[in-house]
N, C-alpha and C. Protein backbone atom coordinates (compact mmCIF):
# COMPACT_ATOMS: atom_id res chain seq x y z
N UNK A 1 18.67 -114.46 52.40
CA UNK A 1 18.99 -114.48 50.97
C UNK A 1 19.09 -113.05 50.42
N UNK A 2 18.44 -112.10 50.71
CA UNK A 2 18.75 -110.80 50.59
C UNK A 2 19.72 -109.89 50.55
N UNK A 3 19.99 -110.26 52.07
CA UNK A 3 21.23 -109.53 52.53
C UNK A 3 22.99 -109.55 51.75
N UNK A 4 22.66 -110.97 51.57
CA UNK A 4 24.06 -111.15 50.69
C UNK A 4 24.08 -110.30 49.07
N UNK A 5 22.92 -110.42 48.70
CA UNK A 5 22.78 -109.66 47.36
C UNK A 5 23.18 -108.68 47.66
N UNK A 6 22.69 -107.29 48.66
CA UNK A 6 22.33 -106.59 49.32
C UNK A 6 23.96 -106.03 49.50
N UNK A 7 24.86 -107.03 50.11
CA UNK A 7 25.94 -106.71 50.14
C UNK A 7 26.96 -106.37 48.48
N UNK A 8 26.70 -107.94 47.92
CA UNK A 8 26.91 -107.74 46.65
C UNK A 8 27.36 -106.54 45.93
N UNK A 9 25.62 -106.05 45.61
CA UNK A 9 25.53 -104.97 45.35
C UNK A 9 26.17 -103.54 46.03
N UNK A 10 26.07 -103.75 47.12
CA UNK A 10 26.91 -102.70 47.55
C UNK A 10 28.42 -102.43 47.19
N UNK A 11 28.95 -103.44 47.29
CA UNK A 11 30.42 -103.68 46.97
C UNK A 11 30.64 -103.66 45.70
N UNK A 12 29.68 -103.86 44.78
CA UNK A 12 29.49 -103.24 43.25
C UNK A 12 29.99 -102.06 42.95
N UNK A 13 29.03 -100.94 43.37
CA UNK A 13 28.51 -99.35 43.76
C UNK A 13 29.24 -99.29 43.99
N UNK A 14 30.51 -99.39 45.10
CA UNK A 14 31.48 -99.31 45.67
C UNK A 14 32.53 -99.40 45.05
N UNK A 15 32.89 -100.46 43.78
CA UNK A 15 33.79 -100.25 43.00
C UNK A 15 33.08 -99.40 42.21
N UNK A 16 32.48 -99.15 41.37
CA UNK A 16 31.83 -98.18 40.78
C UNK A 16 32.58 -96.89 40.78
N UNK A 17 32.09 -96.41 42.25
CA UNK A 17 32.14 -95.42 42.66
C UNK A 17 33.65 -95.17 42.78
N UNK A 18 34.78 -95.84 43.30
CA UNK A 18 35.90 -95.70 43.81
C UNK A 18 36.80 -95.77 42.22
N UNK A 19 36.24 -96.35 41.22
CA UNK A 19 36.80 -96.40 39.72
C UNK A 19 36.38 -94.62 39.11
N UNK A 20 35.35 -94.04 39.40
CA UNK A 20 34.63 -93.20 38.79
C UNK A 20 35.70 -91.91 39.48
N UNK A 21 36.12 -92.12 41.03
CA UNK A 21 36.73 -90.95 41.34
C UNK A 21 37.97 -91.39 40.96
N UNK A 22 38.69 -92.64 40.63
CA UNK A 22 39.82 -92.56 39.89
C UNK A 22 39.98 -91.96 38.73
N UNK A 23 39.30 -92.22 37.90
CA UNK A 23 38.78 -91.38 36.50
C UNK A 23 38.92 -90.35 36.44
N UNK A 24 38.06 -89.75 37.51
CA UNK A 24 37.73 -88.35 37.55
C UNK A 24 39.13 -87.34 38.02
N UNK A 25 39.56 -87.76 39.39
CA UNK A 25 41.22 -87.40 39.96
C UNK A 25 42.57 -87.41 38.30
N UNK A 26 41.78 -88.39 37.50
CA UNK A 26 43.29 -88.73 36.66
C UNK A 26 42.59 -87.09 35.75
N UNK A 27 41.46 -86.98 35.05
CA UNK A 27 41.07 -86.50 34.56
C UNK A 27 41.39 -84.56 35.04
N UNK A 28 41.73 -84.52 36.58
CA UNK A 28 41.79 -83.23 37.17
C UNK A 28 43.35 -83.23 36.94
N UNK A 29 43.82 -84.21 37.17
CA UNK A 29 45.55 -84.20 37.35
C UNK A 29 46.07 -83.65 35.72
N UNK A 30 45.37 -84.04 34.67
CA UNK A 30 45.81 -84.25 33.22
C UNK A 30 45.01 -82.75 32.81
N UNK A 31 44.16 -82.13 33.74
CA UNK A 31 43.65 -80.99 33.55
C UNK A 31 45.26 -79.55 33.80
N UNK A 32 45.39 -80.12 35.18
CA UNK A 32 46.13 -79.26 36.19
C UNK A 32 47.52 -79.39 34.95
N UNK A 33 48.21 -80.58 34.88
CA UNK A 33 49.42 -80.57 33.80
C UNK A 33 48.92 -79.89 32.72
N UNK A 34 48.02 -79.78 31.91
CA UNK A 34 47.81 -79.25 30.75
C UNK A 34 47.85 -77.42 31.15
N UNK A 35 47.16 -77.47 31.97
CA UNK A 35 46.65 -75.74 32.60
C UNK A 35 48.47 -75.70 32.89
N UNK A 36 49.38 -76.21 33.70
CA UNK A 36 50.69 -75.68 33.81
C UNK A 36 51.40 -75.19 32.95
N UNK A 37 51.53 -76.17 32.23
CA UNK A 37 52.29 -76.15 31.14
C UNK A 37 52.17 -75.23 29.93
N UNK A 38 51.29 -75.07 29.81
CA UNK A 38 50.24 -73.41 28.70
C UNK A 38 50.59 -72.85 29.77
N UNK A 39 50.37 -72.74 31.17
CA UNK A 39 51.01 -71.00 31.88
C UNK A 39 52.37 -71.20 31.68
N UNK A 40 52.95 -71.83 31.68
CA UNK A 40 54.69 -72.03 31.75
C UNK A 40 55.33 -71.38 30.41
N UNK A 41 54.53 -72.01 29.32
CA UNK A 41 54.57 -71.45 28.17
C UNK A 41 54.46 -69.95 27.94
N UNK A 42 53.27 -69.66 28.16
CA UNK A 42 52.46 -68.35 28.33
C UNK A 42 53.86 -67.35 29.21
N UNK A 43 54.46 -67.85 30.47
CA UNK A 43 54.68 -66.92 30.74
C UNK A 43 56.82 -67.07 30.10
N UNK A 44 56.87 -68.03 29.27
CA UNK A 44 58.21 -68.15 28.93
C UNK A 44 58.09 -67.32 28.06
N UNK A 45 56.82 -66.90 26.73
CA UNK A 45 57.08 -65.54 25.78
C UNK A 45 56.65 -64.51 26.67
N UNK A 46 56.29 -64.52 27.62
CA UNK A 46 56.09 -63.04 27.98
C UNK A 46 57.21 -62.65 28.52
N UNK A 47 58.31 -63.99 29.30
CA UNK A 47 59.40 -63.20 29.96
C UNK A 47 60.44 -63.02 28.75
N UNK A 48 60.21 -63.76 27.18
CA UNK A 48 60.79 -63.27 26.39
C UNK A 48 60.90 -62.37 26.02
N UNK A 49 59.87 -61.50 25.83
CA UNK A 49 59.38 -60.56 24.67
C UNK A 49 59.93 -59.25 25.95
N UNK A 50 59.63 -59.70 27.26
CA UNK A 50 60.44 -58.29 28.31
C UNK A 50 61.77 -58.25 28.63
């Protein structure tokens, strides 16, 4: 009777966990586009202004 909980729970944690690094990956990706796009910017007035 344990073991099945046991599993349960694991496979819980397991989505948990596999939702949390989705989150987290979307959260780096929406980092990385934001960080591009301000350098892209950043460097479209600088190649203006030279």
């Amino acid at each position: 009777m344990n073991r099945p909980m046991k599993s349960a729970d694991s496979r819980e944690t397991e989505a948990a966990a596999i939702e949390k690094s989705e989150v987290a990956s979307k959260k780096l990706f929406f980092k990385m586009s934001v960080n591009v796009v301000i350098s892209m910017f950043l460097l479209g007035i600088f190649l203006y202004l030279v």
